[in-house]
N, C-alpha and C. Protein backbone atom coordinates (compact mmCIF):
# COMPACT_ATOMS: atom_id res chain seq x y z
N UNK A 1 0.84 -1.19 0.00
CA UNK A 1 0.00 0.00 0.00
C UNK A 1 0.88 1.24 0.00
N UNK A 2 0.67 2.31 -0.57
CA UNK A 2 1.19 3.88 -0.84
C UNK A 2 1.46 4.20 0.29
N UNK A 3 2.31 4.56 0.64
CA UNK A 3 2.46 5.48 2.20
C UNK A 3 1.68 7.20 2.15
N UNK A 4 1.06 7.23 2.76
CA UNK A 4 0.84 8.61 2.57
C UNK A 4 1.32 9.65 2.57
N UNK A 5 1.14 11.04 2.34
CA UNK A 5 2.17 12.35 2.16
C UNK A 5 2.37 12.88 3.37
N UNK A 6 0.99 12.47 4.38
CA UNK A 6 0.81 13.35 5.70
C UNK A 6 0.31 11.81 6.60
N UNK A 7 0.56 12.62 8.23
CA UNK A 7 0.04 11.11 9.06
C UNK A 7 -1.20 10.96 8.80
N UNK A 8 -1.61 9.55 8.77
CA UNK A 8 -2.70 9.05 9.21
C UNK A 8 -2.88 8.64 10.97
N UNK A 9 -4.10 9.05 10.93
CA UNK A 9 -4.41 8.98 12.68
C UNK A 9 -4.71 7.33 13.32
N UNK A 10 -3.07 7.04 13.53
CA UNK A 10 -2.85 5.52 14.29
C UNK A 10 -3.62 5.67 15.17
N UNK A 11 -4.24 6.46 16.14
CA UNK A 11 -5.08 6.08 17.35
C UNK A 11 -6.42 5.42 17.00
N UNK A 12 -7.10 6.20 15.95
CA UNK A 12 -8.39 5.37 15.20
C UNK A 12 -7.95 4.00 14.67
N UNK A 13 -6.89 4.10 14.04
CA UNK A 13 -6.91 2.84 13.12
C UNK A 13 -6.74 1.71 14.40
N UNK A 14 -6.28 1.53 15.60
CA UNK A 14 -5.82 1.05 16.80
C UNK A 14 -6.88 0.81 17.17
N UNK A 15 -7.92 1.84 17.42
CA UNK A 15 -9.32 1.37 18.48
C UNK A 15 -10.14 0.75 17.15
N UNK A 16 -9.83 0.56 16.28
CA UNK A 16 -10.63 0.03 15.02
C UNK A 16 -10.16 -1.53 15.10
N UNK A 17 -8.89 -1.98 15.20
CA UNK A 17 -7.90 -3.29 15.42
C UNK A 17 -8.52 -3.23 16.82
N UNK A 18 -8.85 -2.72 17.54
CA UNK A 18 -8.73 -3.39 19.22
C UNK A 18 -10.67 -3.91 19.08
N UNK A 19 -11.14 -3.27 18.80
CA UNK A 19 -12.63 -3.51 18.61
C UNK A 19 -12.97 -4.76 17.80
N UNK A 20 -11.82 -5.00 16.70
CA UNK A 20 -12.53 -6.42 16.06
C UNK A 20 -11.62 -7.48 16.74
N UNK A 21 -10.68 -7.55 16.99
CA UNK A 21 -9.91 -8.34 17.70
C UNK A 21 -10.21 -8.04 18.99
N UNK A 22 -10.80 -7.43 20.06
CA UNK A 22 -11.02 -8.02 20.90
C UNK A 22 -12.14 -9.19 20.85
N UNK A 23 -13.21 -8.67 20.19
CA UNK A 23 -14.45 -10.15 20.04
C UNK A 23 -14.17 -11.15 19.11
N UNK A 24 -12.95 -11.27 18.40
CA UNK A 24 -12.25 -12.60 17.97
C UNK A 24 -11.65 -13.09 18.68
N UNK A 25 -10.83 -12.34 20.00
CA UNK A 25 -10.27 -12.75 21.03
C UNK A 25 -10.81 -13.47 22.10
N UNK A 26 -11.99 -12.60 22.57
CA UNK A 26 -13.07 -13.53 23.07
C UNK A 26 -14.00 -14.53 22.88
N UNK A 27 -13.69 -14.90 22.01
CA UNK A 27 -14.76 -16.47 20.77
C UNK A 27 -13.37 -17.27 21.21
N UNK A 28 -12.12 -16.84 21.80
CA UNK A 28 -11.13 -17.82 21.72
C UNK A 28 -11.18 -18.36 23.31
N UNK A 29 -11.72 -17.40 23.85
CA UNK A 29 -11.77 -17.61 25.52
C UNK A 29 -10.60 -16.88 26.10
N UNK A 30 -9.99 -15.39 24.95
CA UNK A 30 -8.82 -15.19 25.58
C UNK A 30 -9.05 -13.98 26.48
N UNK A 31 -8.48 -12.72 26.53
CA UNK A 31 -9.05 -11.52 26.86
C UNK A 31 -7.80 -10.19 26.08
N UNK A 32 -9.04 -9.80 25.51
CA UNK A 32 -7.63 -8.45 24.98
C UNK A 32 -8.40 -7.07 25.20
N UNK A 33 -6.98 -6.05 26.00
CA UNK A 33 -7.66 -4.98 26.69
C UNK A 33 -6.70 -3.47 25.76
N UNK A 34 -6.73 -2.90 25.93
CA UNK A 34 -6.50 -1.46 25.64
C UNK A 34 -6.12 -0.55 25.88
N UNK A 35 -5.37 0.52 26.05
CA UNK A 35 -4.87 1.78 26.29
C UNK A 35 -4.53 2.16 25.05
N UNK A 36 -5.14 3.64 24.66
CA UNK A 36 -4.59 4.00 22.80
C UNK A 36 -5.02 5.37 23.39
N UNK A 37 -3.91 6.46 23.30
CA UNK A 37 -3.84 7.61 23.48
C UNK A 37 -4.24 8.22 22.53
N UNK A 38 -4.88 8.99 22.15
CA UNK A 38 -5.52 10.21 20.91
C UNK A 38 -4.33 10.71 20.44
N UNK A 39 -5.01 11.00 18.58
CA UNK A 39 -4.27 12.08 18.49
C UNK A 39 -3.19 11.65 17.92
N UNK A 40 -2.49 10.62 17.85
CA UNK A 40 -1.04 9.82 17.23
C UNK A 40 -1.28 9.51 15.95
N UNK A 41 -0.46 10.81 15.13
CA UNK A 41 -0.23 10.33 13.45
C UNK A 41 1.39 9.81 13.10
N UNK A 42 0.97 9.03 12.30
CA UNK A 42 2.70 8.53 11.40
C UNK A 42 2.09 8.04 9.90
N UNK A 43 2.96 8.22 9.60
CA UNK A 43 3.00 7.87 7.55
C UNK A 43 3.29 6.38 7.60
N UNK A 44 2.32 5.93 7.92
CA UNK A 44 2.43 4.53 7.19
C UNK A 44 1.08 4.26 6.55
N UNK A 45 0.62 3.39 5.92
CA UNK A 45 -0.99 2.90 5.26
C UNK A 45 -1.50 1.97 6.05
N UNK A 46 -2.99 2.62 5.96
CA UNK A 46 -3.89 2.33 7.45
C UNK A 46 -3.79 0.74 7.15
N UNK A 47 -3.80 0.17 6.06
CA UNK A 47 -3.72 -1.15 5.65
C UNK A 47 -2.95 -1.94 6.25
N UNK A 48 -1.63 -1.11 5.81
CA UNK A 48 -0.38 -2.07 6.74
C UNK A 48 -0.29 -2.04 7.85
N UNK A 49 -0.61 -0.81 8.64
CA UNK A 49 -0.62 -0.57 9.95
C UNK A 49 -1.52 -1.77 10.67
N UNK A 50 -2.84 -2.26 10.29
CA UNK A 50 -3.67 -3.18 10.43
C UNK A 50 -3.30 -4.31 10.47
N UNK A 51 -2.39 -4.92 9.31
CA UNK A 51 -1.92 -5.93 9.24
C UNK A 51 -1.27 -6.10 10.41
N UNK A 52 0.01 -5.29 10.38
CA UNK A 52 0.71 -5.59 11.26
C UNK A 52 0.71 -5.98 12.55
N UNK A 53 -0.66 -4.96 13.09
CA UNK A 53 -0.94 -5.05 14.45
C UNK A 53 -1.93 -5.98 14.63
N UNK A 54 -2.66 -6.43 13.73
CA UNK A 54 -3.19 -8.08 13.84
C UNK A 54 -2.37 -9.59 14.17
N UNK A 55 -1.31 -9.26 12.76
CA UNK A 55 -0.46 -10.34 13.18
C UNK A 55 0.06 -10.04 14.48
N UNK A 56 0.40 -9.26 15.00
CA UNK A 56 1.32 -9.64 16.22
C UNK A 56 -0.06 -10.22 17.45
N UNK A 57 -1.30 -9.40 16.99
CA UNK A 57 -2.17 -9.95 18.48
C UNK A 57 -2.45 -11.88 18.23
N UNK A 58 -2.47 -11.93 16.79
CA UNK A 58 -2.78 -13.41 16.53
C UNK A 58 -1.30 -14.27 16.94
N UNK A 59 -0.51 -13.54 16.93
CA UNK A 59 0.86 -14.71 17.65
C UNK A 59 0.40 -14.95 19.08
N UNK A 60 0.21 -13.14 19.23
CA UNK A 60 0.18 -13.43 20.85
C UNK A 60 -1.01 -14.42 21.54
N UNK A 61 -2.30 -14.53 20.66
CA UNK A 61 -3.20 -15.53 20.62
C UNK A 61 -2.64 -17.29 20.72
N UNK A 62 -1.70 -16.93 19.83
CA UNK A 62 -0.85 -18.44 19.56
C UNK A 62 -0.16 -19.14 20.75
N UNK A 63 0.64 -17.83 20.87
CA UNK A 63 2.25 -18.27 21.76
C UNK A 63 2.01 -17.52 22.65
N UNK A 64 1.00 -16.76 23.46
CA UNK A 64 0.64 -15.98 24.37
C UNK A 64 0.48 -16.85 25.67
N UNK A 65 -0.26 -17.87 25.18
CA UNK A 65 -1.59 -18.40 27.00
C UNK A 65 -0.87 -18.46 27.73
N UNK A 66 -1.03 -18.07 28.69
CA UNK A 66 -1.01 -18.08 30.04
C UNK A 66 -0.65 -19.28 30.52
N UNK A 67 0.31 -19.88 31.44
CA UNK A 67 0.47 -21.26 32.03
C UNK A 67 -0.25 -21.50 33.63
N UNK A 68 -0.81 -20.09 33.62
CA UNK A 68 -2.18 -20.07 34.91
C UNK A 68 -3.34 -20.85 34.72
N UNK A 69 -3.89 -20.37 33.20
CA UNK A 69 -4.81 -20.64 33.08
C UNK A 69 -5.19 -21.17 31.19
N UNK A 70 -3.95 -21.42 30.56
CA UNK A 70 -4.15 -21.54 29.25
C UNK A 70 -5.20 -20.97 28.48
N UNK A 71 -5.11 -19.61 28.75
CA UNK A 71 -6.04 -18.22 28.02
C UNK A 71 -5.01 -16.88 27.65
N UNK A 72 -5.39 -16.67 26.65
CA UNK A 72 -4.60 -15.74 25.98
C UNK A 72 -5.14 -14.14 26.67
N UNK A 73 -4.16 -13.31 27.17
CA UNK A 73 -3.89 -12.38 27.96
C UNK A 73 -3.56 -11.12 27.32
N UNK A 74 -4.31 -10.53 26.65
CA UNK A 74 -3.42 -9.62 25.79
C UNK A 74 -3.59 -8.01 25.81
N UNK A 75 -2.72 -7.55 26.02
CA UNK A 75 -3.01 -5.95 26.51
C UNK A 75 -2.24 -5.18 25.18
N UNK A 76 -2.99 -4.22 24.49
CA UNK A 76 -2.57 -3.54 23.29
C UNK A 76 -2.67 -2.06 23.73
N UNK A 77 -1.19 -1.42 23.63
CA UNK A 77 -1.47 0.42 24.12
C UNK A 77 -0.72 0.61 23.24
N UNK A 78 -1.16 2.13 23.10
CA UNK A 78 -0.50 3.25 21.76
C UNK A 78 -0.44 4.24 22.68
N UNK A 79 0.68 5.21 22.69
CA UNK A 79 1.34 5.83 23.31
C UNK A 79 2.55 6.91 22.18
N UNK A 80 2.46 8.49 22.87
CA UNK A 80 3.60 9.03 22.33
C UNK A 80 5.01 8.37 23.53
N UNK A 81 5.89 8.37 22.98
CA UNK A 81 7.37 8.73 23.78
C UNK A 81 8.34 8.92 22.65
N UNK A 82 8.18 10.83 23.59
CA UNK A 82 9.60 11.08 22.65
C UNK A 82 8.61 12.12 20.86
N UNK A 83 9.39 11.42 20.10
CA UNK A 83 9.14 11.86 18.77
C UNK A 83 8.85 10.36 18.15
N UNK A 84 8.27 9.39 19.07
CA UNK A 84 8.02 8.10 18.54
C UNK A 84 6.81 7.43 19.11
N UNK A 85 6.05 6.81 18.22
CA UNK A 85 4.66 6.28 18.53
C UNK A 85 5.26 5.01 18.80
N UNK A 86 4.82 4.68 20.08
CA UNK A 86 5.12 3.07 20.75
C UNK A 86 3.78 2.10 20.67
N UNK A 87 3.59 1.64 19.99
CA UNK A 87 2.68 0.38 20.21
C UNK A 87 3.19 -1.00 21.04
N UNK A 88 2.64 -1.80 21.56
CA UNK A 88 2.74 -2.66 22.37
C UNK A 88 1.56 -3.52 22.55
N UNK A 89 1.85 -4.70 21.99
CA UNK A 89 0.95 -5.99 21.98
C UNK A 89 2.19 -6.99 22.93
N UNK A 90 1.53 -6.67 23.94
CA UNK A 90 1.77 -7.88 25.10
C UNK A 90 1.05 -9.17 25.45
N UNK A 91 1.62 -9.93 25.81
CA UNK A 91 1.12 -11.19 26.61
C UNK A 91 1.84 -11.55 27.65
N UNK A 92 0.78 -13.08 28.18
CA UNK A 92 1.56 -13.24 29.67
C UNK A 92 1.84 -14.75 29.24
N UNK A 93 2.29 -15.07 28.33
CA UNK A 93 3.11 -16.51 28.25
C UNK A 93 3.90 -16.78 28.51
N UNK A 94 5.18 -17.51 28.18
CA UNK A 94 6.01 -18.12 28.62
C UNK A 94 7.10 -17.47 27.87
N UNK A 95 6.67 -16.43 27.22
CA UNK A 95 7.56 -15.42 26.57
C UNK A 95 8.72 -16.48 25.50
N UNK A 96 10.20 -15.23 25.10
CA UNK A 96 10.63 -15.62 24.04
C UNK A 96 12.04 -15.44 24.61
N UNK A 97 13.19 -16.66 24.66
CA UNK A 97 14.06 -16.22 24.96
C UNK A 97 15.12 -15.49 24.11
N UNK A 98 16.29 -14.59 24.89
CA UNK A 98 16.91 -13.49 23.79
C UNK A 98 17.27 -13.86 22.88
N UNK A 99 17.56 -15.22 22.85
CA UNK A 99 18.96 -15.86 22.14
C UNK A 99 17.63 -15.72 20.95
N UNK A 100 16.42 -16.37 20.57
CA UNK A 100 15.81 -16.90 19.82
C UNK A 100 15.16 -15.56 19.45
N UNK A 101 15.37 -14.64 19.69
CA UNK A 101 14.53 -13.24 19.01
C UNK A 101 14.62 -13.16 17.57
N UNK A 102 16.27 -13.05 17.46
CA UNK A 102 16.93 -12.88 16.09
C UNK A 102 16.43 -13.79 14.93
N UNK A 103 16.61 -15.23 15.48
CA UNK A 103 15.93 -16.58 14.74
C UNK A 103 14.10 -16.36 14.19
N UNK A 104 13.74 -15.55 15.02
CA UNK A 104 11.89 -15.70 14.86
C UNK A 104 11.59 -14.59 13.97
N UNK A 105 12.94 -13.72 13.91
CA UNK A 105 12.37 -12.34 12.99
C UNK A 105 12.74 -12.78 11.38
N UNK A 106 13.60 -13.79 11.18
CA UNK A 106 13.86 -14.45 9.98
C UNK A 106 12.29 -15.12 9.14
N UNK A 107 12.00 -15.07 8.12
CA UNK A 107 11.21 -15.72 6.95
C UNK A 107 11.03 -17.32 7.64
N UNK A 108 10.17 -17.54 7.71
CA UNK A 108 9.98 -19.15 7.86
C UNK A 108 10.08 -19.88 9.21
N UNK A 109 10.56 -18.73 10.52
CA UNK A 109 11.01 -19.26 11.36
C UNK A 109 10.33 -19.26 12.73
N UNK A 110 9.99 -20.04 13.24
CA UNK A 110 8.60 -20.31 14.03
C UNK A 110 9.54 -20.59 15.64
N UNK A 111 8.12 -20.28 16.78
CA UNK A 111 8.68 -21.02 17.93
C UNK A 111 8.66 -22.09 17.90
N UNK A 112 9.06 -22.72 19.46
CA UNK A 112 9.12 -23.94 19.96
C UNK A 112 7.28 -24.31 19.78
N UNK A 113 6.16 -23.55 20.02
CA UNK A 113 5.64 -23.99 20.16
C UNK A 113 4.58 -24.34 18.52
N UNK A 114 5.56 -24.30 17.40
CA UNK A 114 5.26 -24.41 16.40
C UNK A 114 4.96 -26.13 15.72
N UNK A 115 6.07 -26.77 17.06
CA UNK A 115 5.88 -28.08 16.83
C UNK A 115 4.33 -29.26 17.51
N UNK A 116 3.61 -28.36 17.99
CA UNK A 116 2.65 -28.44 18.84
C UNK A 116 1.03 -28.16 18.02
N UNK A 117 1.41 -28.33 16.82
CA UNK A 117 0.51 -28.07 15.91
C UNK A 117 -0.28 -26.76 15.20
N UNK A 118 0.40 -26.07 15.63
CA UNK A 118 -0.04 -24.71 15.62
C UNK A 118 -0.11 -24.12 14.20
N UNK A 119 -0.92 -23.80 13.42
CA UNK A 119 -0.98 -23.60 11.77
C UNK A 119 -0.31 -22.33 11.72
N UNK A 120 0.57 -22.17 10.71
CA UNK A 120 0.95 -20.65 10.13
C UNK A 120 2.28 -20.44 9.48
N UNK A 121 2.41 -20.17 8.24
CA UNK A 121 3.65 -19.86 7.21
C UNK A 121 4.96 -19.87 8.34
N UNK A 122 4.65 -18.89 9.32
CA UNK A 122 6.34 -18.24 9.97
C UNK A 122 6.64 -17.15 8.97
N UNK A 123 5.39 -16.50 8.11
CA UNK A 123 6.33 -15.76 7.84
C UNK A 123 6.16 -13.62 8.63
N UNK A 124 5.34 -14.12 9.40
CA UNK A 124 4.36 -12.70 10.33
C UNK A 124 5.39 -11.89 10.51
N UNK A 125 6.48 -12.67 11.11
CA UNK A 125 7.61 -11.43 11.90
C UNK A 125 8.27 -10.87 10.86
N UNK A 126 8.36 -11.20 10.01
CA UNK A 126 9.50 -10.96 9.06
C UNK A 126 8.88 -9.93 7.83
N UNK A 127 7.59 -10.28 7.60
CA UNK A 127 6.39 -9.42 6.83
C UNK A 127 6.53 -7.73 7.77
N UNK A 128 6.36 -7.96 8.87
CA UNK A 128 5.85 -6.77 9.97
C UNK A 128 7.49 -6.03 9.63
N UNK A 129 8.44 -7.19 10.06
CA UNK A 129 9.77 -5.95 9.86
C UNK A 129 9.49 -5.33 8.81
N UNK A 130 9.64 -5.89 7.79
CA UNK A 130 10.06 -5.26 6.05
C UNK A 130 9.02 -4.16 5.87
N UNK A 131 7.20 -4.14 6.39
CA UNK A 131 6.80 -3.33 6.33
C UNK A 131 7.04 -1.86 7.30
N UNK A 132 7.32 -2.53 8.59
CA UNK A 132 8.02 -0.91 9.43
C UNK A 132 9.11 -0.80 8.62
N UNK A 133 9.99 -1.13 8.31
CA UNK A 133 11.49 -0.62 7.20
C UNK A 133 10.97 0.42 6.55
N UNK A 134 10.03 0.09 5.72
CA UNK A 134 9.44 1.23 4.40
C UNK A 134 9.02 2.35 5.10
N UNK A 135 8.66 2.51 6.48
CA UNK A 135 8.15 3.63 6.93
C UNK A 135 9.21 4.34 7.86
N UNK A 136 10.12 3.83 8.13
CA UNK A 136 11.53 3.95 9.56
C UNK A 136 10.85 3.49 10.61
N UNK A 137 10.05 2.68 10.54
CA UNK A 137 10.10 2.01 11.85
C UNK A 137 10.63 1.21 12.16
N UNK A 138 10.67 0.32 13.24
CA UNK A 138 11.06 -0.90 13.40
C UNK A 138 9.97 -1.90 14.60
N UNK A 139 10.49 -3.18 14.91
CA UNK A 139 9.81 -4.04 15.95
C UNK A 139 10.97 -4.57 16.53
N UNK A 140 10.74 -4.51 18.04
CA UNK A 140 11.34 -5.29 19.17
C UNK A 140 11.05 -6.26 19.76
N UNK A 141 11.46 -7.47 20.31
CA UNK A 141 10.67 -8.20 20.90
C UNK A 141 11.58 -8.54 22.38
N UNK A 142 10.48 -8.10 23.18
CA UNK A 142 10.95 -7.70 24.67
C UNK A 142 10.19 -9.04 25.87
N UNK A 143 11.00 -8.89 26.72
CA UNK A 143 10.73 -9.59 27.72
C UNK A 143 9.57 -9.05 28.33
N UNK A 144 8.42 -9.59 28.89
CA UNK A 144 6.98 -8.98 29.88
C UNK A 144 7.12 -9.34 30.84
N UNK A 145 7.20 -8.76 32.35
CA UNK A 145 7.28 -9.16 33.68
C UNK A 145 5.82 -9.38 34.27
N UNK A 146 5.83 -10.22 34.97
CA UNK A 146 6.67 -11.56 35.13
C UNK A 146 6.73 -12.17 34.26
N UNK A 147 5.72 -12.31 32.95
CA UNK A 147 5.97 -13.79 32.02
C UNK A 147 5.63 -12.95 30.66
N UNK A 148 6.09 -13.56 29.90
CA UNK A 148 5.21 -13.25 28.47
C UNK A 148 6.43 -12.51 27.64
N UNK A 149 5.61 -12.05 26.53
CA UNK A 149 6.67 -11.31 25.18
C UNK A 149 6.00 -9.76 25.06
N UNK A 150 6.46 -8.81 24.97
CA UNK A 150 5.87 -7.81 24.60
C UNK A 150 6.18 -7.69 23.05
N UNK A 151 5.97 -7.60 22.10
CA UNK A 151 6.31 -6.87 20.59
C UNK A 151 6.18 -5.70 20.58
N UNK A 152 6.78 -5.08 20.29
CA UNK A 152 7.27 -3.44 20.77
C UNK A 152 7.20 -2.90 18.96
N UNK A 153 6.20 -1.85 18.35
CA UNK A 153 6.47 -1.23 17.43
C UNK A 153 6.94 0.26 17.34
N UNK A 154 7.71 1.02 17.09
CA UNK A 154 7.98 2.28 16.88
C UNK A 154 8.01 2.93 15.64
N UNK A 155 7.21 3.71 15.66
CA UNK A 155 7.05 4.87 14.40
C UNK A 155 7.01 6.04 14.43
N UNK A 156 7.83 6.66 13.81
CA UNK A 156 7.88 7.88 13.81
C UNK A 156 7.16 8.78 13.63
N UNK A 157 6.88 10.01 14.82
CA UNK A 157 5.20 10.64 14.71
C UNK A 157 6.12 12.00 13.44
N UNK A 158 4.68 12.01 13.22
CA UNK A 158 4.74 13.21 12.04
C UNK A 158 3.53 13.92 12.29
N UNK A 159 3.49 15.21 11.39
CA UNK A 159 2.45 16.15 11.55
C UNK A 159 1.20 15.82 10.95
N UNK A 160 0.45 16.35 10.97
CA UNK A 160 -1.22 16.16 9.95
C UNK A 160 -0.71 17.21 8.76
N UNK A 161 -1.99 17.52 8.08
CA UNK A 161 -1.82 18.20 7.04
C UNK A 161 -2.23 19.44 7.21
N UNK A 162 -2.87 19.39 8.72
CA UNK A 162 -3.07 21.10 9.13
C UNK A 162 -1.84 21.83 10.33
N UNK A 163 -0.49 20.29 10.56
CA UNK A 163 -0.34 20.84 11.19
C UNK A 163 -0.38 21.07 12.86
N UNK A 164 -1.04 19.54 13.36
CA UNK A 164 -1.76 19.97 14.50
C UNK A 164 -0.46 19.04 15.43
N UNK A 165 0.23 18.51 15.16
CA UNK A 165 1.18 17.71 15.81
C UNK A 165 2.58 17.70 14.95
N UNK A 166 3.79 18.33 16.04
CA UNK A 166 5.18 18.71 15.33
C UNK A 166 5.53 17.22 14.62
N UNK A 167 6.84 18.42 13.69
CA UNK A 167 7.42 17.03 12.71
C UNK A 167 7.84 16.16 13.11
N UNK A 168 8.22 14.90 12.87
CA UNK A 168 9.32 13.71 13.43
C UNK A 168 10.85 14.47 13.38
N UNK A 169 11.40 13.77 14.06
CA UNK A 169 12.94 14.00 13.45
C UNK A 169 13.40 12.52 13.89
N UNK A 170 14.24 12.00 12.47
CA UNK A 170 14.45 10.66 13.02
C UNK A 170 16.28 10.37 13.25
């Protein structure tokens, strides 16, 4: 999809992703909750932006549950820090260790719990990088205390087209 000339408003497109994925989340028996601050534009396409932040809640659906209660736990916030829009799709699983971060962001390359029958290419992480690349973003994948993975997105905020939020500087 085209990147646009000016931001598009990530906070809508976010409570738009949190609204259909939460009641797909809940048909799973999992629970997914929210924090999305107003007001957060960046140049990426509302399309990809969607994608992206689907795939990561459907991993966390995957490789998320909980070893409390084998239910998927998932907390999604949008946030400024800085001159950078932080998204964050967390869970409380059994998380991802460091060594294996590098390995899962590769084309084709799945967790441990991939051998457990779990359907899907492997190719989510590696799709999500290449699309933050085109925009200067990037994805992290962080440790969640006590348990779980956070996927960490950053994008660079930019102005509207009137103006109403300063430039990025990256």
């Amino acid at each position: 999809a085209a990147v646009p000339e000016y931001g598009i408003d990530v906070s809508a497109v976010m409570r738009e992703v949190f609204e259909r994925e939460r009641t797909h989340t809940r048909s799973m028996s999992g629970h997914l909750t929210a924090s999305i601050e107003p007001r957060l534009y960046a140049r990426i396409s509302a399309h990809d932006l969607k994608r992206i932040v689907t795939n990561l809640i459907e991993n966390a659906r995957r490789y998320g549950r909980s070893e409390e209660d084998g239910r998927a736990h998932i907390a999604l916030s949008t946030r400024l820090q800085g001159h950078l829009i932080v998204i964050d799709v967390a869970d409380r699983g059994t998380g991802v260790a460091p060594a294996d971060v590098e390995r899962l962001l590769r084309p084709f390359a799945r967790g441990e719990l991939a051998r457990t029958g779990v359907s899907g290419a492997g190719l989510g992480l590696a799709i999500v990088e290449r699309l933050l690349g085109q925009v200067g973003g990037r994805l992290d994948l962080l440790p969640n205390t006590p348990s779980g993975l956070i996927a960490r997105i950053e994008l660079p905020k930019v102005r509207t087209r009137s103006g109403t939020t300063e430039s990025a500087t990256i």
